[in-house]
PDB file of N, CA and C in Angstrom:
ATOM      1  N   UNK A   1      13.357  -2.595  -6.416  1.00  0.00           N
ATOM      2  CA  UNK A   1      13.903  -2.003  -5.210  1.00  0.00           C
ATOM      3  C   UNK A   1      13.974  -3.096  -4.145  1.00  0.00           C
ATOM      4  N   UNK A   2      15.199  -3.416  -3.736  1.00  0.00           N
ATOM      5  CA  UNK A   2      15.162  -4.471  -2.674  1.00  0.00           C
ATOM      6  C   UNK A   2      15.323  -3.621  -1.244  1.00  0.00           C
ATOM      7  N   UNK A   3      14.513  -3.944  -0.292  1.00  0.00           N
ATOM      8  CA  UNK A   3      14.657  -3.502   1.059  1.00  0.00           C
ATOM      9  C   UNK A   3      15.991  -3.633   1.674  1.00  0.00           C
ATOM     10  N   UNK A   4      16.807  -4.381   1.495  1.00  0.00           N
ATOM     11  CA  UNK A   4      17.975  -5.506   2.492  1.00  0.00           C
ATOM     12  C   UNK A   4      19.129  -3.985   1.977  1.00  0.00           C
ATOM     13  N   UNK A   5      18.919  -2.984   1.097  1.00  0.00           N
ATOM     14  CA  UNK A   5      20.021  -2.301   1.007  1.00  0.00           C
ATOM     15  C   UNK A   5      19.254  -0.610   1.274  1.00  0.00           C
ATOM     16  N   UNK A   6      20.380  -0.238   2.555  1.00  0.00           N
ATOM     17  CA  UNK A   6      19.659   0.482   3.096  1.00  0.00           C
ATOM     18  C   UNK A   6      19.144   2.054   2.622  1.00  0.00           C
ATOM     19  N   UNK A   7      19.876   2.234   1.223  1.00  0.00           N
ATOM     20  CA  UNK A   7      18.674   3.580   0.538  1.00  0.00           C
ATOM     21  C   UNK A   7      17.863   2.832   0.093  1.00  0.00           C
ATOM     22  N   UNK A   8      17.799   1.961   0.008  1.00  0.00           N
ATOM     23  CA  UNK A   8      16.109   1.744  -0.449  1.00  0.00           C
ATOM     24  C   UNK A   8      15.042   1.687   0.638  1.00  0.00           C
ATOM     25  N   UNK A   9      15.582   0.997   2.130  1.00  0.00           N
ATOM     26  CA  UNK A   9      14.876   1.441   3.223  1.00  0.00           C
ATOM     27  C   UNK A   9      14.990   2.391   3.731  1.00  0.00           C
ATOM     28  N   UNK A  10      15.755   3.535   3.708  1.00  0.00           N
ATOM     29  CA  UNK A  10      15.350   4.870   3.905  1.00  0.00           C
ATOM     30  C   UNK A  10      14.099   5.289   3.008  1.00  0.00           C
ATOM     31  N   UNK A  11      14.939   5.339   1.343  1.00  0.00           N
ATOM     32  CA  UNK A  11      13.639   5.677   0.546  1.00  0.00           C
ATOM     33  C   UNK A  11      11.750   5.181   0.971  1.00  0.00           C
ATOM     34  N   UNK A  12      12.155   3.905   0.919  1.00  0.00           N
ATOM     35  CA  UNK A  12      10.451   3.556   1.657  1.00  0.00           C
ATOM     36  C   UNK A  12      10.261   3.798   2.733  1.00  0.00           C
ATOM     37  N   UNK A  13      10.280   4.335   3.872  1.00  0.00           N
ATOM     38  CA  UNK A  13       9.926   4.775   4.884  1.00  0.00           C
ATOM     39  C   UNK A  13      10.122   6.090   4.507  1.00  0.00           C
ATOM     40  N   UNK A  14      10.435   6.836   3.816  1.00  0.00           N
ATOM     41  CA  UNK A  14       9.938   8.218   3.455  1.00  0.00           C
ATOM     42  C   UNK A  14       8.971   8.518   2.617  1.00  0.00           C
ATOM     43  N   UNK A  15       8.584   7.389   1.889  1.00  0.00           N
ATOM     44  CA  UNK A  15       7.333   7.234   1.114  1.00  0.00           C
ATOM     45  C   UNK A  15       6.246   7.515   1.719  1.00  0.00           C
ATOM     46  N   UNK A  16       6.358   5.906   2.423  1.00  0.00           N
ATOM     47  CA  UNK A  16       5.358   5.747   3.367  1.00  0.00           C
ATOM     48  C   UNK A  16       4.748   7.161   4.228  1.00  0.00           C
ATOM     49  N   UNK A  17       5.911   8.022   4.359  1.00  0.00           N
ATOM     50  CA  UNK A  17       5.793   9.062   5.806  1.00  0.00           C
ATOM     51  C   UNK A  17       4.843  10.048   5.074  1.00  0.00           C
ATOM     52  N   UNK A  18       5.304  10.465   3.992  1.00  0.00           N
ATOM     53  CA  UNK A  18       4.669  11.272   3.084  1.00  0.00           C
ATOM     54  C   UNK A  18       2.841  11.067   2.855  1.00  0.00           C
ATOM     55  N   UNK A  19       3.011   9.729   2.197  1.00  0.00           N
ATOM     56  CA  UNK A  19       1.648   9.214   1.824  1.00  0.00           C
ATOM     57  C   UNK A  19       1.085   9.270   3.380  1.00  0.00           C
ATOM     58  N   UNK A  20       1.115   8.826   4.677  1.00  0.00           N
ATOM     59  CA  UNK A  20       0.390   9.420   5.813  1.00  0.00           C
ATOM     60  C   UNK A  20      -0.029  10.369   5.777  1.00  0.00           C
ATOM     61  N   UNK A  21       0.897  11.465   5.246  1.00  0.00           N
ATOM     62  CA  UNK A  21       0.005  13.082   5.278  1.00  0.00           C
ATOM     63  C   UNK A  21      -0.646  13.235   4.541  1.00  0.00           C
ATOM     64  N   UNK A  22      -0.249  12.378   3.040  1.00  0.00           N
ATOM     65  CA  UNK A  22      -1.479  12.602   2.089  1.00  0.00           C
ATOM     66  C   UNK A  22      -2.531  12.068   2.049  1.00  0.00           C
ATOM     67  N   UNK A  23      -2.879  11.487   2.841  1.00  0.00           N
ATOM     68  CA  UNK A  23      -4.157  10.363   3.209  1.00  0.00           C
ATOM     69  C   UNK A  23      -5.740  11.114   3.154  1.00  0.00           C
ATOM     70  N   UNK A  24      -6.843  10.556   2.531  1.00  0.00           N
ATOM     71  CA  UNK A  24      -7.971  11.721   2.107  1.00  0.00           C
ATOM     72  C   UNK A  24      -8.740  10.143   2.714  1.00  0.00           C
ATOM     73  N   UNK A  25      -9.990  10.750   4.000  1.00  0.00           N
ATOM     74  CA  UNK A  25     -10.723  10.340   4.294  1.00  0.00           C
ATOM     75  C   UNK A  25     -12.306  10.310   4.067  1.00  0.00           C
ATOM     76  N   UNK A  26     -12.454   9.618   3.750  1.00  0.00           N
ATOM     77  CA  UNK A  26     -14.304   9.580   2.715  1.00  0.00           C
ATOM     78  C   UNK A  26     -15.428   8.795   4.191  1.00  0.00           C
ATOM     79  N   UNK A  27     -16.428   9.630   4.064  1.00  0.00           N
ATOM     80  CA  UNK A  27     -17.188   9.531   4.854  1.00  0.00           C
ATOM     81  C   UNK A  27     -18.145   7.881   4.598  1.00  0.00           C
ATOM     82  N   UNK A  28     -18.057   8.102   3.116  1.00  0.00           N
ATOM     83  CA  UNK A  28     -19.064   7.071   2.573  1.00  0.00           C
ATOM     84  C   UNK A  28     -18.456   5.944   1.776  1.00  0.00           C
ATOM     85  N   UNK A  29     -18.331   4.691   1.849  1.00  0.00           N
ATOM     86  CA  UNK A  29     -18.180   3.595   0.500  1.00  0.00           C
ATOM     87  C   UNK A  29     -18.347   3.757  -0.709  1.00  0.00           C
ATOM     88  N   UNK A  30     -19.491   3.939  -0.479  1.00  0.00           N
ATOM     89  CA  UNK A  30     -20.327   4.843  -2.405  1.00  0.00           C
ATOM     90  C   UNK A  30     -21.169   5.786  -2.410  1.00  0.00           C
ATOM     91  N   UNK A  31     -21.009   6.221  -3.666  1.00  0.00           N
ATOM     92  CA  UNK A  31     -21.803   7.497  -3.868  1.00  0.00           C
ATOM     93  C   UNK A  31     -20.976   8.789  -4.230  1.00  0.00           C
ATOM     94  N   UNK A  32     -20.973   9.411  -4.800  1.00  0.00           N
ATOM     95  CA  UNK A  32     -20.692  10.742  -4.791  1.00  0.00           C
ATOM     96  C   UNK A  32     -19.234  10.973  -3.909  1.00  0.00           C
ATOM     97  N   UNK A  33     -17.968  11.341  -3.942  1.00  0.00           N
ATOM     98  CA  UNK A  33     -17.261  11.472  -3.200  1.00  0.00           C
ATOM     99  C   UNK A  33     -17.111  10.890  -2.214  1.00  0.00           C
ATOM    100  N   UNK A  34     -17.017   9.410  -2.628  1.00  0.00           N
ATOM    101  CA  UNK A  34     -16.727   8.460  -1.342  1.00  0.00           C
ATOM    102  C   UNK A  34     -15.471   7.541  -1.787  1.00  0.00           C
ATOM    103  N   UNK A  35     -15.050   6.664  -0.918  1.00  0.00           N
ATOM    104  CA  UNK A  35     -13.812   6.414  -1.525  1.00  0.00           C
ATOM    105  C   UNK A  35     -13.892   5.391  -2.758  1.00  0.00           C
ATOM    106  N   UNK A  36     -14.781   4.876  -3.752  1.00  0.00           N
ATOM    107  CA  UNK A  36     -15.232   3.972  -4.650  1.00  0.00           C
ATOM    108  C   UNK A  36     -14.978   5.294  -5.700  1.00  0.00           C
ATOM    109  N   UNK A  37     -15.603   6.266  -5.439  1.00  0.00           N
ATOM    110  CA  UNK A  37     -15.269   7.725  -6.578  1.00  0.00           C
ATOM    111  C   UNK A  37     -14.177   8.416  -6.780  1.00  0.00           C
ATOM    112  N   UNK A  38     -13.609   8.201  -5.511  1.00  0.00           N
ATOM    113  CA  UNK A  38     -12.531   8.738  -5.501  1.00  0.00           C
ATOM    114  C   UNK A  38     -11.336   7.933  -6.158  1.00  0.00           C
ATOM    115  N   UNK A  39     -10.986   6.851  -5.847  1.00  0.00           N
ATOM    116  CA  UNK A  39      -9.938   5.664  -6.305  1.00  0.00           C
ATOM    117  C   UNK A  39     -10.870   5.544  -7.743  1.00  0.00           C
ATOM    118  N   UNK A  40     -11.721   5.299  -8.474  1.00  0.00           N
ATOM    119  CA  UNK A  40     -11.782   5.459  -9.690  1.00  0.00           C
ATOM    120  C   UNK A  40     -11.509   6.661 -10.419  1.00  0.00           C
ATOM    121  N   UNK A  41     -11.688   7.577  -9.813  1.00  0.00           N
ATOM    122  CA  UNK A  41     -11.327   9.026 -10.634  1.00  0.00           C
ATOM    123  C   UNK A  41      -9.429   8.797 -10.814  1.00  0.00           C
ATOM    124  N   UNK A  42      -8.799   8.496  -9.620  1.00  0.00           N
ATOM    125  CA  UNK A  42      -7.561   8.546  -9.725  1.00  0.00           C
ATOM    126  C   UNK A  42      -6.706   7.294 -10.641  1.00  0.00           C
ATOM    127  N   UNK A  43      -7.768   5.798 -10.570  1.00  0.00           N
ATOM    128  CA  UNK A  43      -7.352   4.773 -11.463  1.00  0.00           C
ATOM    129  C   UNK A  43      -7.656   4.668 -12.757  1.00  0.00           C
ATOM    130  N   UNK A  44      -9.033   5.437 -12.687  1.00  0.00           N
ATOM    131  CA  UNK A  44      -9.516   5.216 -13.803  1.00  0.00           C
ATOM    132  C   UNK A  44     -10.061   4.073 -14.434  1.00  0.00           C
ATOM    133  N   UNK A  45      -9.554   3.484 -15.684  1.00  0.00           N
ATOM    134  CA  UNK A  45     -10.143   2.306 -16.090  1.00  0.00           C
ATOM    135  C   UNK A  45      -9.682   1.117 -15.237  1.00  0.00           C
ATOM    136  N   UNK A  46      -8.724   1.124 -14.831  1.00  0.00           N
ATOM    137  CA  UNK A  46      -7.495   0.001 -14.175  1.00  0.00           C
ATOM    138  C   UNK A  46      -8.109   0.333 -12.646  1.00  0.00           C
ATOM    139  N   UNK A  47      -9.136   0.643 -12.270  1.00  0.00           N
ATOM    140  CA  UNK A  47      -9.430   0.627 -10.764  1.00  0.00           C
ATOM    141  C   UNK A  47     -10.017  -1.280 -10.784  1.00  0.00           C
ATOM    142  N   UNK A  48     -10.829  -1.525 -11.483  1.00  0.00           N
ATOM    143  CA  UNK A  48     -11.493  -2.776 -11.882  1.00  0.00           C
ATOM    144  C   UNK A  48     -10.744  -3.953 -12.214  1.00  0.00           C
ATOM    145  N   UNK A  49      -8.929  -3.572 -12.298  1.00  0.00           N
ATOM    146  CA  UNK A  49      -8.246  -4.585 -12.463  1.00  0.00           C
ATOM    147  C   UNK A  49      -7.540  -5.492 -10.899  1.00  0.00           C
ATOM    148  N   UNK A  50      -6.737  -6.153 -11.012  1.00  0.00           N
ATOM    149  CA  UNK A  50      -6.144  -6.489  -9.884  1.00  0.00           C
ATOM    150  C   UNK A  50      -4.903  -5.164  -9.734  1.00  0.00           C
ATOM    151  N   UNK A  51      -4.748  -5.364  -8.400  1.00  0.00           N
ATOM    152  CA  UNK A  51      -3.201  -4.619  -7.890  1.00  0.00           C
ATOM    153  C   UNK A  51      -1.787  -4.777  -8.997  1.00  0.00           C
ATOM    154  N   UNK A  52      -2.038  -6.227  -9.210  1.00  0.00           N
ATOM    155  CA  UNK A  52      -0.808  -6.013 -10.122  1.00  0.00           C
ATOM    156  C   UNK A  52      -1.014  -4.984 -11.101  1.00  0.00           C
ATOM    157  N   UNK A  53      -1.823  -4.937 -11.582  1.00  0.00           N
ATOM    158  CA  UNK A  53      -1.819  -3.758 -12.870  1.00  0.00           C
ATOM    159  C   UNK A  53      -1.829  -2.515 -12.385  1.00  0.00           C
ATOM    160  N   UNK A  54      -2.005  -2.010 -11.199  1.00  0.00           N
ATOM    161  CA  UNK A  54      -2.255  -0.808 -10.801  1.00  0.00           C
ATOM    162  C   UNK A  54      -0.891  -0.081 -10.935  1.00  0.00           C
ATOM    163  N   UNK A  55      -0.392   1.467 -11.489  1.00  0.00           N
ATOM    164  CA  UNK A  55       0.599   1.855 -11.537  1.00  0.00           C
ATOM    165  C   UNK A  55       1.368   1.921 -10.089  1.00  0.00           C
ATOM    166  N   UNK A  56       2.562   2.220 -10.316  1.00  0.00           N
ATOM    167  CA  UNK A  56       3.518   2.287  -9.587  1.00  0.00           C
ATOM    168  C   UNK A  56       3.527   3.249  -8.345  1.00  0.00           C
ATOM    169  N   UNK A  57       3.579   3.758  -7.216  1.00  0.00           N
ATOM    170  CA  UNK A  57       2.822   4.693  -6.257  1.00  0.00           C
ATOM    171  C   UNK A  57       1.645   4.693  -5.775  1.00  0.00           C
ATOM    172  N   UNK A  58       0.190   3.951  -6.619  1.00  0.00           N
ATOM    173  CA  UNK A  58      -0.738   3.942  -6.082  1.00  0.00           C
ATOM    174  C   UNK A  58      -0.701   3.356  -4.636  1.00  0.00           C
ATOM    175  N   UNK A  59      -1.696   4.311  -3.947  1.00  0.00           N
ATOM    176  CA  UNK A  59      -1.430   4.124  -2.094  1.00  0.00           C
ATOM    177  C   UNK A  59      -2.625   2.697  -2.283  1.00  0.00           C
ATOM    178  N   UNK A  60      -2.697   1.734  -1.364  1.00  0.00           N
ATOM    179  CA  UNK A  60      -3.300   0.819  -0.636  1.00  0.00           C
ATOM    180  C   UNK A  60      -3.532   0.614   1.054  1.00  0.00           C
ATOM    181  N   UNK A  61      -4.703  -0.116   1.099  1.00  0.00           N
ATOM    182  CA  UNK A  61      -5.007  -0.416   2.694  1.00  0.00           C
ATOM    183  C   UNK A  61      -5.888  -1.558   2.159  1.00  0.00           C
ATOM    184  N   UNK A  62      -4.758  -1.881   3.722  1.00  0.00           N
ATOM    185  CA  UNK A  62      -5.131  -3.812   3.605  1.00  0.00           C
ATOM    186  C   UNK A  62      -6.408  -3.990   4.679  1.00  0.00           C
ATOM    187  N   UNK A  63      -7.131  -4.921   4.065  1.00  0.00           N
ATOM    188  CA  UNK A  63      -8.867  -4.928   4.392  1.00  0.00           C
ATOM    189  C   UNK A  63      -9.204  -5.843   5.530  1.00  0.00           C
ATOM    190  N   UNK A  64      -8.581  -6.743   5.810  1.00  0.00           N
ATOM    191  CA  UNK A  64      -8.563  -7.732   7.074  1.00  0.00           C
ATOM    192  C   UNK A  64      -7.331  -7.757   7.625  1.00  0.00           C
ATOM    193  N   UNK A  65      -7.130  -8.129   8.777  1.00  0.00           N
ATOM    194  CA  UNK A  65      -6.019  -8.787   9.898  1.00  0.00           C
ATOM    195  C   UNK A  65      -5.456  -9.803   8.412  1.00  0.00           C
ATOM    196  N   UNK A  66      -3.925  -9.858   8.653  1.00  0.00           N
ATOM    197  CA  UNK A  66      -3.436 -11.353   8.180  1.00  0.00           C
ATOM    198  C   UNK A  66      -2.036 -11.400   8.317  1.00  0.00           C
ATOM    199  N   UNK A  67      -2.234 -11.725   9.640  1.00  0.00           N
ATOM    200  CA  UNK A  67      -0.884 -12.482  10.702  1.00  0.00           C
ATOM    201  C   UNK A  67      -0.010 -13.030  10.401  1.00  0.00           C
ATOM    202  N   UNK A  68      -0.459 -13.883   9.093  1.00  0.00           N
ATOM    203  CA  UNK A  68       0.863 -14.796   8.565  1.00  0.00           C
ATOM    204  C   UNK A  68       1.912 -13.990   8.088  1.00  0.00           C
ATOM    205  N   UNK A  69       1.069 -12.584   7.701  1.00  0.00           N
ATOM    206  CA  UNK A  69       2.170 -11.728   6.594  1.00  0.00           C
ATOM    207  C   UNK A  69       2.249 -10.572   7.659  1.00  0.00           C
ATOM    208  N   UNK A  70       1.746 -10.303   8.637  1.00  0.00           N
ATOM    209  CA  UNK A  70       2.238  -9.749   9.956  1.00  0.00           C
ATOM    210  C   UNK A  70       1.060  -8.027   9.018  1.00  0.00           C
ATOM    211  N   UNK A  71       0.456  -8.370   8.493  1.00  0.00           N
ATOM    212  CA  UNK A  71      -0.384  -7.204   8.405  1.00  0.00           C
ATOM    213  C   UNK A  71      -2.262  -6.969   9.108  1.00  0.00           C
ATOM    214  N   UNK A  72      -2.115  -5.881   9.522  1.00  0.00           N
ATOM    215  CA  UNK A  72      -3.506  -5.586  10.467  1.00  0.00           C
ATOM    216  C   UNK A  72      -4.324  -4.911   9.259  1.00  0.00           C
ATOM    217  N   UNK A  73      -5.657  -4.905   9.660  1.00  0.00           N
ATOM    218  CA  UNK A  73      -6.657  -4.302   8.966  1.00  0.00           C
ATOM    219  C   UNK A  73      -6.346  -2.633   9.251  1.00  0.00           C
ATOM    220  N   UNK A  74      -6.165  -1.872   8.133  1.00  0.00           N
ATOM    221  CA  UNK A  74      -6.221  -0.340   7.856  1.00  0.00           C
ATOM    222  C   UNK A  74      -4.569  -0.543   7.717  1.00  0.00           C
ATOM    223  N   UNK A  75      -3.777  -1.213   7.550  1.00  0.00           N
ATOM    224  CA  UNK A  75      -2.218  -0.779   7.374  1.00  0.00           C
ATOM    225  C   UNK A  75      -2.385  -0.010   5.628  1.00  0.00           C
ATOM    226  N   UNK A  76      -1.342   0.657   5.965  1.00  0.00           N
ATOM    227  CA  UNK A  76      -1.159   1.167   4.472  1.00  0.00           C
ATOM    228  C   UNK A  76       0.071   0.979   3.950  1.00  0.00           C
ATOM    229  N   UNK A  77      -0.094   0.887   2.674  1.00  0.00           N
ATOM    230  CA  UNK A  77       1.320   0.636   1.794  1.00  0.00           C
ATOM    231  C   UNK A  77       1.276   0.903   0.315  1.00  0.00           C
ATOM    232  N   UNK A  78       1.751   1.335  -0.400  1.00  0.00           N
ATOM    233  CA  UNK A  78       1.895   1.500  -2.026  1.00  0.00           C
ATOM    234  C   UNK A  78       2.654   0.580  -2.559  1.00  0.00           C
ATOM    235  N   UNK A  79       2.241   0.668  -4.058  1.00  0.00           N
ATOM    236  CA  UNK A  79       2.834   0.025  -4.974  1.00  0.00           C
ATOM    237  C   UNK A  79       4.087   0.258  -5.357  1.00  0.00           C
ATOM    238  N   UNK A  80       5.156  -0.241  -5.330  1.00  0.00           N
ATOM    239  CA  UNK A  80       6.010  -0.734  -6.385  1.00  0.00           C
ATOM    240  C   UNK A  80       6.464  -1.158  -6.973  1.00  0.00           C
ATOM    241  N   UNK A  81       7.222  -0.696  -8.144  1.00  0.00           N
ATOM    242  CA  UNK A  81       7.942  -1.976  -9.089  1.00  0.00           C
ATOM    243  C   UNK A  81       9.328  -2.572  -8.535  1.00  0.00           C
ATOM    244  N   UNK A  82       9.118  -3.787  -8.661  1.00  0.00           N
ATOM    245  CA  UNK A  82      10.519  -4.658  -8.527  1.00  0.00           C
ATOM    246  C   UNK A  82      11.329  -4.474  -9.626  1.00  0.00           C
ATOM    247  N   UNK A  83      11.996  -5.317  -9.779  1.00  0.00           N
ATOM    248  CA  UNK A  83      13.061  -6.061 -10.756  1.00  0.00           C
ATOM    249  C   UNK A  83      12.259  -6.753 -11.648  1.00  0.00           C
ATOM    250  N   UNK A  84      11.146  -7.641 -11.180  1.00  0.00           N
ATOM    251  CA  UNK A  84      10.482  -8.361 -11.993  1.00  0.00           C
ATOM    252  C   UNK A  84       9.176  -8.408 -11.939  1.00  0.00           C
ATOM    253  N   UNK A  85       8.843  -7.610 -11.099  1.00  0.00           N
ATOM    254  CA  UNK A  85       7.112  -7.851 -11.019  1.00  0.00           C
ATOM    255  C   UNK A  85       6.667  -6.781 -10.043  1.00  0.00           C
ATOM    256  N   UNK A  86       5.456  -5.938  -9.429  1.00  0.00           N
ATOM    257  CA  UNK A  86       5.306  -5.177  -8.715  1.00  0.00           C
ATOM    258  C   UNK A  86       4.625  -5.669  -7.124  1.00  0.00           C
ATOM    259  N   UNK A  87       5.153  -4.966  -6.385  1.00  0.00           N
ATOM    260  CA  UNK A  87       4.968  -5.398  -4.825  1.00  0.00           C
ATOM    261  C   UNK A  87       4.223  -4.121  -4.006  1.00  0.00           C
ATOM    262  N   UNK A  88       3.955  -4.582  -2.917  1.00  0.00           N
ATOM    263  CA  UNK A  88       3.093  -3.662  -2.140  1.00  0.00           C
ATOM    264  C   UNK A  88       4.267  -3.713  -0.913  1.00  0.00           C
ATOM    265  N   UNK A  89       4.961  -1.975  -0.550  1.00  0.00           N
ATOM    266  CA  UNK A  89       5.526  -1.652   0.461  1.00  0.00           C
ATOM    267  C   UNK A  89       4.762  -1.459   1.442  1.00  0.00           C
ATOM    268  N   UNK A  90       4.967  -2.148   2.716  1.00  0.00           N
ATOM    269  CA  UNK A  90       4.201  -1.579   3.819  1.00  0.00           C
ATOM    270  C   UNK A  90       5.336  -1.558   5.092  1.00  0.00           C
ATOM    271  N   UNK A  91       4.734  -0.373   6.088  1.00  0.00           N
ATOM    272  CA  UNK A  91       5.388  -0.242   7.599  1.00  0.00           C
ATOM    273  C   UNK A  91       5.208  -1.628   8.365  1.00  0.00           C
ATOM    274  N   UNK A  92       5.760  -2.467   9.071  1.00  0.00           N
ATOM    275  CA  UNK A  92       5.037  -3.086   9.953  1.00  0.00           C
ATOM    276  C   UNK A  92       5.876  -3.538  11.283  1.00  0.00           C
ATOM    277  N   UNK A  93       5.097  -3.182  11.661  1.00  0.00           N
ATOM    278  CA  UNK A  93       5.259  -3.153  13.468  1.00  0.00           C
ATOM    279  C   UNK A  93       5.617  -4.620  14.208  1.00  0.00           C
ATOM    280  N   UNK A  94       7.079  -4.459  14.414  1.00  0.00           N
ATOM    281  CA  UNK A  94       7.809  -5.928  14.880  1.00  0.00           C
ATOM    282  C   UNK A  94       7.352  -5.666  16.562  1.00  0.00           C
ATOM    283  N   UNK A  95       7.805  -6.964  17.107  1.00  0.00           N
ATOM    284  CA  UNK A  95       6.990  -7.128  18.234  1.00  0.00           C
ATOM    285  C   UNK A  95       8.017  -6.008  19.541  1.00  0.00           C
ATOM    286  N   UNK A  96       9.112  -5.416  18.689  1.00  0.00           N
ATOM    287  CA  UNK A  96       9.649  -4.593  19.647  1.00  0.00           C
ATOM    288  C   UNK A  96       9.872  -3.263  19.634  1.00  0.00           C
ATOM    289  N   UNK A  97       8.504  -3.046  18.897  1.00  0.00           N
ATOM    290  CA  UNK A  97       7.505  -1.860  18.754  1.00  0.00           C
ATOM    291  C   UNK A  97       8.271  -0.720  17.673  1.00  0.00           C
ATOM    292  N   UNK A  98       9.400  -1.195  16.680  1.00  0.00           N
ATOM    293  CA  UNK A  98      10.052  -0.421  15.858  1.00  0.00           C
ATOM    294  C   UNK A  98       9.549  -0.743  14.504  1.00  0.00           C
ATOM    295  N   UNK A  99       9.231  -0.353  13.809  1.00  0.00           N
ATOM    296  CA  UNK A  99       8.517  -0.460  12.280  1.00  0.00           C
ATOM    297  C   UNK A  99       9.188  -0.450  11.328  1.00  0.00           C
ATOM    298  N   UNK A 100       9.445  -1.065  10.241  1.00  0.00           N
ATOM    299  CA  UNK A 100      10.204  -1.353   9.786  1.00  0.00           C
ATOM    300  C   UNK A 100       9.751  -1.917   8.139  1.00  0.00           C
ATOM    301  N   UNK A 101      10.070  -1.415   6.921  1.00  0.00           N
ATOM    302  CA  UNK A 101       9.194  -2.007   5.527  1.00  0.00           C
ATOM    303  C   UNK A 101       9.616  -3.208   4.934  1.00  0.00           C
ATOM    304  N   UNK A 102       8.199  -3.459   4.516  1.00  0.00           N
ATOM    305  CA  UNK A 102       8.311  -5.030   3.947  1.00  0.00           C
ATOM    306  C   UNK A 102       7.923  -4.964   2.871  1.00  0.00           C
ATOM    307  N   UNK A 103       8.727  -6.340   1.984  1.00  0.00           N
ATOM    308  CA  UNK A 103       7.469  -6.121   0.339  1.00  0.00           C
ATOM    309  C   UNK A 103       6.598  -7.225   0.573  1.00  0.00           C
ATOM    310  N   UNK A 104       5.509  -7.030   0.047  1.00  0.00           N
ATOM    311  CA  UNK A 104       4.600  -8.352  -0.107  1.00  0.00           C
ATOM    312  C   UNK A 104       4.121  -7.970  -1.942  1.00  0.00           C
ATOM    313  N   UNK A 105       3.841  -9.033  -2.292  1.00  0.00           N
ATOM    314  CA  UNK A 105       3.237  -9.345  -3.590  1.00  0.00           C
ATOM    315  C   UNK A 105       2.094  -9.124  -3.477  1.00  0.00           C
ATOM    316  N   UNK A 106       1.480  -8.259  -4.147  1.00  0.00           N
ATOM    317  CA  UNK A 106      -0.209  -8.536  -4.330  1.00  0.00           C
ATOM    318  C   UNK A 106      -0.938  -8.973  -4.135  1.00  0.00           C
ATOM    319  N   UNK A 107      -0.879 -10.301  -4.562  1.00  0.00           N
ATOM    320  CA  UNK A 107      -1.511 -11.434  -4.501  1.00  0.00           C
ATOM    321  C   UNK A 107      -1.821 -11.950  -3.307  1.00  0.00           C
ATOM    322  N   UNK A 108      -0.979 -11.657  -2.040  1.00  0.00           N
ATOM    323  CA  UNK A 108      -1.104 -11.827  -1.075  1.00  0.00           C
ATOM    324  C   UNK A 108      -1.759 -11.154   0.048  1.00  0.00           C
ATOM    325  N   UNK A 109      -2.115  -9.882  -0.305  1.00  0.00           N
ATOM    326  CA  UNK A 109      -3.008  -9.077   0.137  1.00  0.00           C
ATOM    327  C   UNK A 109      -4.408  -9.084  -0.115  1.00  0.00           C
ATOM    328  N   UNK A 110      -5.103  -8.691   0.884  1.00  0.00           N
ATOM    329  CA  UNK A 110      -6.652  -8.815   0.830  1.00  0.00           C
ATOM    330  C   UNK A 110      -6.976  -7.351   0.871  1.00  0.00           C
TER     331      UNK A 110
END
C-alpha cells in the first residue's frame, strides 16, 4: 500500500480512526491482565518475535520520542504489508497541526 495515492490515504487514516476506539488500557506491565498478557494472548507465539513477523493489522505504540522519524512516545500505528516487506502506519502531526500517515519500517521503531 503506498501512501502518495490517495485511497490508500484515506484507507489509513480510517484505520488508524477505528483502532483509537479500539484501544484497551491495562493498568499494569505484568501480571494477570496487563498489557504483556494481553498482546501475548492476541500474538501468541510471535509476540517474542520482532515486528517484522508480527501479522498484518497488529496495533503498535512507539516507546520513546524519535524526532528524526517525527514520532513521539505513545503514537500509535499498525502493521502493514507492502509490496515487499511490512511497515508500521502511523498519524503524525506536521508542524501545521494537520496529521497526516506515514510508513516507517520496523526496524526503525523503538
Amino acid at each position: 500500500m503506498l501512501l502518495d495515492n490517495p485511497n490508500a490515504k484515506n484507507a489509513a487514516e480510517n484505520i488508524l480512526t477505528c483502532l483509537e476506539k479500539l484501544i484497551v488500557l491495562c493498568a499494569r506491565r505484568y501480571g494477570y491482565w496487563s498489557v504483556d498478557h494481553i498482546n501475548k494472548t492476541l500474538l501468541g507465539e510471535g509476540f517474542d518475535s520482532e515486528a517484522n513477523n508480527w501479522p498484518e493489522s497488529t496495533p503498535v505504540i512507539c516507546c520513546s520520542n524519535q524526532t528524526n522519524i517525527n514520532l513521539s512516545n505513545g503514537d500509535i500505528g499498525i502493521i502493514i504489508e507492502g509490496l515487499h516487506s511490512k511497515y508500521m502506519s502511523f498519524r503524525i502531526n506536521s508542524p501545521g497541526g494537520s496529521g497526516n500517515c506515514q510508513l516507517i519500517t520496523p526496524a526503525r521503531v523503538k
